[in-house]
PDB file of N, CA and C in Angstrom:
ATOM      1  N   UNK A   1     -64.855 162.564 210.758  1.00  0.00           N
ATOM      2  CA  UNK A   1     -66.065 163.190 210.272  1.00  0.00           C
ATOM      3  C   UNK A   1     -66.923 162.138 209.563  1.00  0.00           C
ATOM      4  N   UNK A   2     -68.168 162.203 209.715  1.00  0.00           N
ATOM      5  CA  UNK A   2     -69.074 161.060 208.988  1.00  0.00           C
ATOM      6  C   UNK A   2     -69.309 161.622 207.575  1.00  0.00           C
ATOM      7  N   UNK A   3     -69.213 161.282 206.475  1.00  0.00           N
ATOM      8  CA  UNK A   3     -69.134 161.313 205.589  1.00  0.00           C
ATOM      9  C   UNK A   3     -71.053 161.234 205.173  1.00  0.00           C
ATOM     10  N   UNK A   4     -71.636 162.132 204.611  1.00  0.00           N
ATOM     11  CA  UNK A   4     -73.022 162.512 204.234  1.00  0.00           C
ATOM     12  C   UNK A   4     -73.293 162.708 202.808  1.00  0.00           C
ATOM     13  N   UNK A   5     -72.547 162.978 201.749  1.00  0.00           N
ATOM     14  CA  UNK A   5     -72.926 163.060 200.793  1.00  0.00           C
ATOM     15  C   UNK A   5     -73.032 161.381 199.841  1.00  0.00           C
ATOM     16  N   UNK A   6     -74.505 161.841 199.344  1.00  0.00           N
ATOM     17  CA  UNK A   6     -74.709 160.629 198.813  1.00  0.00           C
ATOM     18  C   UNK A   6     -74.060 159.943 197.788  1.00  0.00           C
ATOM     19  N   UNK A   7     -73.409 161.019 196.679  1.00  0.00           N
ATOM     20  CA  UNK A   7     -72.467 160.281 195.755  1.00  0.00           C
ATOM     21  C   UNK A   7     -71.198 159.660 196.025  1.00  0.00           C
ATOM     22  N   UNK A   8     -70.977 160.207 197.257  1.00  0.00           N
ATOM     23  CA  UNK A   8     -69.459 159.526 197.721  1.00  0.00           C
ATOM     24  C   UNK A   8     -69.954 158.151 198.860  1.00  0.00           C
ATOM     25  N   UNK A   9     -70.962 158.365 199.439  1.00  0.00           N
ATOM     26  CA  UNK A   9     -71.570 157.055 199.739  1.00  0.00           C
ATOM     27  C   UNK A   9     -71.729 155.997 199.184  1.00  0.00           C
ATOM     28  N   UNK A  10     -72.497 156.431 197.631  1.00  0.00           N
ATOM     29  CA  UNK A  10     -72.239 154.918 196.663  1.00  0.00           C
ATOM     30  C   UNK A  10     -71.499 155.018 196.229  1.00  0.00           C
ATOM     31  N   UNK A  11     -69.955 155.823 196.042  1.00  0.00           N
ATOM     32  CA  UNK A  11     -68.667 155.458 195.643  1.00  0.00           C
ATOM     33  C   UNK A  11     -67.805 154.403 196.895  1.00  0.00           C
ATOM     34  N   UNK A  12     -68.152 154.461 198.183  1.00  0.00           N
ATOM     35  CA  UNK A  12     -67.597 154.403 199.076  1.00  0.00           C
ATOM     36  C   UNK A  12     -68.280 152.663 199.029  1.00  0.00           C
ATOM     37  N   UNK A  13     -69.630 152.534 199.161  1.00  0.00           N
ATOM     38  CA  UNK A  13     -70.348 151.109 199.104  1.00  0.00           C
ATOM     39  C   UNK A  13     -69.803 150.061 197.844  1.00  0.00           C
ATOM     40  N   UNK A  14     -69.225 150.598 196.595  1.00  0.00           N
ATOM     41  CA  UNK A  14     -69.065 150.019 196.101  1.00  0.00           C
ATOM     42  C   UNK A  14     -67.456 149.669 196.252  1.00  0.00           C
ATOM     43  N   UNK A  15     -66.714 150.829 196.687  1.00  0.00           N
ATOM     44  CA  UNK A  15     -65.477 150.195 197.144  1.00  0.00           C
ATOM     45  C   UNK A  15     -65.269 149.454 198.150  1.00  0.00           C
ATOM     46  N   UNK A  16     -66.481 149.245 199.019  1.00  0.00           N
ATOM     47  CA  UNK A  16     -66.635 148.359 200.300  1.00  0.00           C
ATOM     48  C   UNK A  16     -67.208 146.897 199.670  1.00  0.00           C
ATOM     49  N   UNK A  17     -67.239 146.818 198.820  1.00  0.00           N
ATOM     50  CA  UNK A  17     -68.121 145.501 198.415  1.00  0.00           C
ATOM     51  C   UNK A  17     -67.269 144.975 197.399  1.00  0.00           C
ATOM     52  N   UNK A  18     -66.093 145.597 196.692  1.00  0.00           N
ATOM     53  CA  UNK A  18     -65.092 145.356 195.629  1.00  0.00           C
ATOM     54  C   UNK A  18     -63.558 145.142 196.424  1.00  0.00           C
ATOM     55  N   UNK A  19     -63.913 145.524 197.611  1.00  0.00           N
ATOM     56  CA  UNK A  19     -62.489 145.312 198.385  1.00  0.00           C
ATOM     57  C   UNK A  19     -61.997 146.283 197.834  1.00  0.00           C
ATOM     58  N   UNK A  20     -61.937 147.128 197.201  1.00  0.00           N
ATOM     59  CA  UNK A  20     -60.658 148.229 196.976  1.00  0.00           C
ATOM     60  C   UNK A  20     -59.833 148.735 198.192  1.00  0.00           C
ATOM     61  N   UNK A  21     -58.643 148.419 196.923  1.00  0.00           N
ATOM     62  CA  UNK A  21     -57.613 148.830 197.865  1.00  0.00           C
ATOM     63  C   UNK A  21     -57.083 150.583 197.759  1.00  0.00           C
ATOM     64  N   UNK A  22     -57.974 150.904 196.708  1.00  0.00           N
ATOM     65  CA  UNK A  22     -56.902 152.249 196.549  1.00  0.00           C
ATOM     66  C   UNK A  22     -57.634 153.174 197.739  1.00  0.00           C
ATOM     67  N   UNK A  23     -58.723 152.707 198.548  1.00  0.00           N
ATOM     68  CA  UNK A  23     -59.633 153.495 199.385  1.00  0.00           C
ATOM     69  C   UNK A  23     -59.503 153.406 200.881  1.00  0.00           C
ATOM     70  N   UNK A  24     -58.081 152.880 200.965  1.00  0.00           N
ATOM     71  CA  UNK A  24     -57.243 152.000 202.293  1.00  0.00           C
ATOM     72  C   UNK A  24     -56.738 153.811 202.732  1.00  0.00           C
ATOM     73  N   UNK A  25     -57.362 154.192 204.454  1.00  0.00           N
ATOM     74  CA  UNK A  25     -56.985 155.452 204.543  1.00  0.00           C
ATOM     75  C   UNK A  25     -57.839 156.488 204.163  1.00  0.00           C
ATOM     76  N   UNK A  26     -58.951 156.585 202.913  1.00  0.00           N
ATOM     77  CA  UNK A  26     -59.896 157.603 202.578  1.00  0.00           C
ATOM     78  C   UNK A  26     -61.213 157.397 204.210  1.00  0.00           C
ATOM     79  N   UNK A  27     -61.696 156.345 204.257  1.00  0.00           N
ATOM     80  CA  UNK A  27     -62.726 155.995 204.823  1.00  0.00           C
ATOM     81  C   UNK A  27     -62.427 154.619 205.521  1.00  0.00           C
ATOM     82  N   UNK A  28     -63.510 154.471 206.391  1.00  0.00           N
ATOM     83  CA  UNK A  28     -63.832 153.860 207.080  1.00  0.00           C
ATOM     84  C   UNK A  28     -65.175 153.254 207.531  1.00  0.00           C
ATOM     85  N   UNK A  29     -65.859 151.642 206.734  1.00  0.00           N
ATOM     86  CA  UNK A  29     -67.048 151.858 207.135  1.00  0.00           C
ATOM     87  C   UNK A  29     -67.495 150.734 208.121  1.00  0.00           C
ATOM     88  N   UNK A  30     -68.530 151.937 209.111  1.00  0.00           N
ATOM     89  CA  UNK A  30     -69.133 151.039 210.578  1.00  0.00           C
ATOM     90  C   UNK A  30     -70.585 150.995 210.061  1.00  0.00           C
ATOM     91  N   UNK A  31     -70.674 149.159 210.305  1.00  0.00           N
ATOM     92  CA  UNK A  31     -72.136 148.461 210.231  1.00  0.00           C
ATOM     93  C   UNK A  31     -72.879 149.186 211.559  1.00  0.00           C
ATOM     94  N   UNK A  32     -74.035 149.674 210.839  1.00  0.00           N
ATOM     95  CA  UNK A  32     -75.036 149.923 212.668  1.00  0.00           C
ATOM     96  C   UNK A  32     -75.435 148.784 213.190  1.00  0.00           C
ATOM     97  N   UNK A  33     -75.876 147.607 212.378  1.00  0.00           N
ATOM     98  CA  UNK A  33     -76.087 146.316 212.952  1.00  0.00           C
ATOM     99  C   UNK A  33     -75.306 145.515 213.939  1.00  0.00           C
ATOM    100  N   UNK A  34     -74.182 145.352 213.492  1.00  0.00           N
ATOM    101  CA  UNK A  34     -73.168 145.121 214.648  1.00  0.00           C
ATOM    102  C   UNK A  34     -72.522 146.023 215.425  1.00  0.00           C
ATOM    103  N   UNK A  35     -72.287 147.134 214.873  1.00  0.00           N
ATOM    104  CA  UNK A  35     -71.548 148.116 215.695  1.00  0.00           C
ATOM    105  C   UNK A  35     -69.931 147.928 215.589  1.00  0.00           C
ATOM    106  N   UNK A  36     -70.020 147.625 214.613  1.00  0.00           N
ATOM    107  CA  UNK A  36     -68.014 146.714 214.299  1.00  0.00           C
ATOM    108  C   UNK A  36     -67.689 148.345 212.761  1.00  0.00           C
ATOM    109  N   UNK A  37     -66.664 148.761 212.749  1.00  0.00           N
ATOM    110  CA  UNK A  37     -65.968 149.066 211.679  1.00  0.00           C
ATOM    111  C   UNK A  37     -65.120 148.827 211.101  1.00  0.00           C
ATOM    112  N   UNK A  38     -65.268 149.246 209.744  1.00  0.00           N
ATOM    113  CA  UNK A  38     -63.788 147.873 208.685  1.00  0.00           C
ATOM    114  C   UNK A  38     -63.011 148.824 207.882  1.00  0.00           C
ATOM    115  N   UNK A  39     -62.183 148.295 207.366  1.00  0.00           N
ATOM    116  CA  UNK A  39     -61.085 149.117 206.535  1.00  0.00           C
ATOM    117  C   UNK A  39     -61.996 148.526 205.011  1.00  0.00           C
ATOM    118  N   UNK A  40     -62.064 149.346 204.016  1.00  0.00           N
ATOM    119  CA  UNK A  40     -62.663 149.109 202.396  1.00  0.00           C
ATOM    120  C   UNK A  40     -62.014 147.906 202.272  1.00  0.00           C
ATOM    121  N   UNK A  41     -61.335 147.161 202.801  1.00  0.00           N
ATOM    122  CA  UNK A  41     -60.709 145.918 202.164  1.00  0.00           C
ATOM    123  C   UNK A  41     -61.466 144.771 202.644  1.00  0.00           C
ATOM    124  N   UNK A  42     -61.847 145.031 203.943  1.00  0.00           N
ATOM    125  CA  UNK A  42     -62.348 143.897 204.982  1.00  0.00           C
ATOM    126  C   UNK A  42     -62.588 142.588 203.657  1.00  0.00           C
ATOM    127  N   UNK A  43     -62.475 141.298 204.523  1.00  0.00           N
ATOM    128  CA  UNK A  43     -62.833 140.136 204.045  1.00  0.00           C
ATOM    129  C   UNK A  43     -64.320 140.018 204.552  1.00  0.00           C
ATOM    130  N   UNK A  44     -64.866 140.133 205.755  1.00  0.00           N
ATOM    131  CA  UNK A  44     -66.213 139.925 206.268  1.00  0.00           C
ATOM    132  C   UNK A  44     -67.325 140.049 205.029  1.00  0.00           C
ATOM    133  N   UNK A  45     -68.189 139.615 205.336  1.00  0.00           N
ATOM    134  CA  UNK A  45     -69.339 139.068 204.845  1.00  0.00           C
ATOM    135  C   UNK A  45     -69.599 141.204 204.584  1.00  0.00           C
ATOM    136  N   UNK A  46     -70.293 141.476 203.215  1.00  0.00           N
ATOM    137  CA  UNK A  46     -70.822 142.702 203.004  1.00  0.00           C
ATOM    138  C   UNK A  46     -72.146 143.063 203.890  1.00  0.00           C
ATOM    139  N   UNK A  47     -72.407 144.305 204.203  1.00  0.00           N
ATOM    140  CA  UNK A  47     -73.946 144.464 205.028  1.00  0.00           C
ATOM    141  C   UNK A  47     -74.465 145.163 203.846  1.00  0.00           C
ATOM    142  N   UNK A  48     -75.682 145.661 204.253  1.00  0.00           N
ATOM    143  CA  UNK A  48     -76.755 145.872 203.282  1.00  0.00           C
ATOM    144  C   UNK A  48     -75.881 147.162 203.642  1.00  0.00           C
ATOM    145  N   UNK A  49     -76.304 148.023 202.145  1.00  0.00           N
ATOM    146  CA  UNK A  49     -76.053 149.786 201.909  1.00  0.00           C
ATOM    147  C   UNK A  49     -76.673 150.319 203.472  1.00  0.00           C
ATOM    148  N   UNK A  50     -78.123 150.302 203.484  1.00  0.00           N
ATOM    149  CA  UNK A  50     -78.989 150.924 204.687  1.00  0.00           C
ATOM    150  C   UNK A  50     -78.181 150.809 205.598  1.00  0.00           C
ATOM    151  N   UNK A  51     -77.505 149.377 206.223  1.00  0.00           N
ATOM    152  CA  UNK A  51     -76.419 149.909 207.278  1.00  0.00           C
ATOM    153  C   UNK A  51     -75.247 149.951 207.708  1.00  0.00           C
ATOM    154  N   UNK A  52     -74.709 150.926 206.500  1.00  0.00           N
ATOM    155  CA  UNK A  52     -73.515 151.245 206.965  1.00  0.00           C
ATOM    156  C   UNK A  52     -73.062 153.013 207.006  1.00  0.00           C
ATOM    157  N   UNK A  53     -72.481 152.894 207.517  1.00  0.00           N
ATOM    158  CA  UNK A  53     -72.003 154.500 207.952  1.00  0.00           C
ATOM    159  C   UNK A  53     -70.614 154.364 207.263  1.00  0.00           C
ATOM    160  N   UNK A  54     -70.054 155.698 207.037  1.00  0.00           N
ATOM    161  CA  UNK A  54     -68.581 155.861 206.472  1.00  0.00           C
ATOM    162  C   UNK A  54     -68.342 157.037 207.336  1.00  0.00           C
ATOM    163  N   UNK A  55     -66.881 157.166 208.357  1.00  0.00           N
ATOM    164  CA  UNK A  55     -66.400 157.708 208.763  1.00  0.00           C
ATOM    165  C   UNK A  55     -64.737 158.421 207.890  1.00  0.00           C
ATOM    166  N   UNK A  56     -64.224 159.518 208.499  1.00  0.00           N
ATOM    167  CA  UNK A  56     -62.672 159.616 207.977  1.00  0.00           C
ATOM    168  C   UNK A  56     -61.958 159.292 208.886  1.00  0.00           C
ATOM    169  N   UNK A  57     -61.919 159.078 209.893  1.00  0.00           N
ATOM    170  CA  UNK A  57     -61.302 158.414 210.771  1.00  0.00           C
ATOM    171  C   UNK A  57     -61.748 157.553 212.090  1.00  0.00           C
ATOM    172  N   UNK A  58     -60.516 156.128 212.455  1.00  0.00           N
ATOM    173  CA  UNK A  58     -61.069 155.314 213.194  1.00  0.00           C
ATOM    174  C   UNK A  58     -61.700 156.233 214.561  1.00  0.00           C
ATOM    175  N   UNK A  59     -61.002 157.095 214.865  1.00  0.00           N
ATOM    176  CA  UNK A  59     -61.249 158.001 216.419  1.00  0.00           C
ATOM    177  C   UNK A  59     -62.513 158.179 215.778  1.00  0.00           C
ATOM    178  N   UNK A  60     -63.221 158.928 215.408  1.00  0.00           N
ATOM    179  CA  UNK A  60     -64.839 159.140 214.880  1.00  0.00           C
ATOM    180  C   UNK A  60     -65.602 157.863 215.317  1.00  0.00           C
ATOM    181  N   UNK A  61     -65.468 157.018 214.392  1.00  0.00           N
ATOM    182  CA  UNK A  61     -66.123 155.907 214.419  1.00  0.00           C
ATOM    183  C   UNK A  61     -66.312 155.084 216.182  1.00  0.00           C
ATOM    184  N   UNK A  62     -65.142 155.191 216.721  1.00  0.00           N
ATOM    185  CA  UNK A  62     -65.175 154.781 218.373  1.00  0.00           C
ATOM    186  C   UNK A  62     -65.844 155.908 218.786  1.00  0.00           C
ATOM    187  N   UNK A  63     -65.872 156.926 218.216  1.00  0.00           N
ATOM    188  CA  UNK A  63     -66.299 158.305 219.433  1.00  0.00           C
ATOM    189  C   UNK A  63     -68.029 157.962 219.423  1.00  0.00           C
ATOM    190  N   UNK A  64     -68.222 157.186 218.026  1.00  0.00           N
ATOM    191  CA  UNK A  64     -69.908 156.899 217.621  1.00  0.00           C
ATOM    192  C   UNK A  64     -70.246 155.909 218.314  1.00  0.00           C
ATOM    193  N   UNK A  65     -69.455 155.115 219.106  1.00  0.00           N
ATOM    194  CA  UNK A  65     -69.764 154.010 219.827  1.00  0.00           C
ATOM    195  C   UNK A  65     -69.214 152.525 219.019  1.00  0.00           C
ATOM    196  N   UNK A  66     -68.648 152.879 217.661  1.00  0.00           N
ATOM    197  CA  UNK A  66     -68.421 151.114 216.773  1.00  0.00           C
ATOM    198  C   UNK A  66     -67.137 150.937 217.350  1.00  0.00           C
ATOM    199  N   UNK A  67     -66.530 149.557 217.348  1.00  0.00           N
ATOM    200  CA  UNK A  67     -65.671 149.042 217.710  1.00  0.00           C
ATOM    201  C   UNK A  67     -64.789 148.630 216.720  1.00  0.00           C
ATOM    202  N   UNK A  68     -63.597 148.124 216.479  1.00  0.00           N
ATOM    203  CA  UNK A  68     -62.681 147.613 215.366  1.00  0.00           C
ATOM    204  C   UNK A  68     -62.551 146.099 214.943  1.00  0.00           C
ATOM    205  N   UNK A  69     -62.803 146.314 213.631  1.00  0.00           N
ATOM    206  CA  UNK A  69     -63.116 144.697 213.492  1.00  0.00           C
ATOM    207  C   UNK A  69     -61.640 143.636 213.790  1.00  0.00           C
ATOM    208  N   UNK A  70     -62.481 142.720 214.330  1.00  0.00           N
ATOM    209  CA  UNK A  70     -61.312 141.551 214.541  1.00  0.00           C
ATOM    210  C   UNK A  70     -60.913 140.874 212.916  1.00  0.00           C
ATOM    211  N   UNK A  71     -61.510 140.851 212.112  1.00  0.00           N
ATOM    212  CA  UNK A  71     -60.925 140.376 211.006  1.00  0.00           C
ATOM    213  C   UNK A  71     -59.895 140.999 210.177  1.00  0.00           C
ATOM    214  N   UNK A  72     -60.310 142.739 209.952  1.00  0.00           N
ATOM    215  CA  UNK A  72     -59.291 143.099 209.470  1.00  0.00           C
ATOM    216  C   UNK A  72     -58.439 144.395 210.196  1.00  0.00           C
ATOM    217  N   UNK A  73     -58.892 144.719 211.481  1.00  0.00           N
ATOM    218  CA  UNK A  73     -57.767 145.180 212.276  1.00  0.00           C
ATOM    219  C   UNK A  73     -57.797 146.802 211.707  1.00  0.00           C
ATOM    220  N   UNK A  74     -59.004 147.785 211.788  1.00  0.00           N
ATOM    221  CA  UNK A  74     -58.593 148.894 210.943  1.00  0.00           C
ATOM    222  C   UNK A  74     -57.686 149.912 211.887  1.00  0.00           C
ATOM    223  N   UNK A  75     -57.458 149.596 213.546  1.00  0.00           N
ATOM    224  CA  UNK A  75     -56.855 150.607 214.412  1.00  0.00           C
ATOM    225  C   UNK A  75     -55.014 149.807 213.863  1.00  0.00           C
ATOM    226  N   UNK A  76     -54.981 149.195 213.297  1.00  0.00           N
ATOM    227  CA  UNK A  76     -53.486 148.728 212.800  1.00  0.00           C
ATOM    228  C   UNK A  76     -52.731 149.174 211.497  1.00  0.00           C
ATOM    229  N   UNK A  77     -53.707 149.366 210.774  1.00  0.00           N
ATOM    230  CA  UNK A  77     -53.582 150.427 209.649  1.00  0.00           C
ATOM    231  C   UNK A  77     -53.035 151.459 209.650  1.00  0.00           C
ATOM    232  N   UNK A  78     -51.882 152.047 209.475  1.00  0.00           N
ATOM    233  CA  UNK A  78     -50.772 152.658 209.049  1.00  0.00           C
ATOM    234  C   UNK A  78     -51.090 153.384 207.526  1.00  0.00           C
ATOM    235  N   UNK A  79     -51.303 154.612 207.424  1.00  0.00           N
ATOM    236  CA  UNK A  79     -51.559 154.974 205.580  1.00  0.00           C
ATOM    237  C   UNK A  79     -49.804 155.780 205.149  1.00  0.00           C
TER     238      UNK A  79
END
């Protein structure tokens, strides 16, 4: 499910930009720019707020067309 509410969006951006780990399994966020999605931990370079999407699961995020990032592997993720 894509995740729409705005307060859990900037809870979600800031755990995407802090690496949190306790958010490993809540979400999932796909850049529209690249079309790549990451686990809240990813090492990759941060995208701007405007584009990113937060899904609850990787199946969502492929069903939207994003792909799994090669850096941090979110279809390998086990919660």
């Amino acid at each position: 499910m894509k995740i729409e509410d705005p307060q859990q969006i900037d809870n979600y951006y800031k755990a995407l930009v802090d690496k949190d780990p306790h958010y490993l399994g809540e979400f999932y966020a796909a850049v529209k720019t690249t079309s790549i999605f990451c686990l809240p931990t990813c090492r990759a370079r941060k995208p701007k707020f405007e584009n990113v999407e937060y899904y609850t699961s990787s199946e969502e995020a492929i069903a939207q067309g994003y792909r799994a990032c090669k850096r941090c592997h979110p279809l390998e993720y086990q919660s």
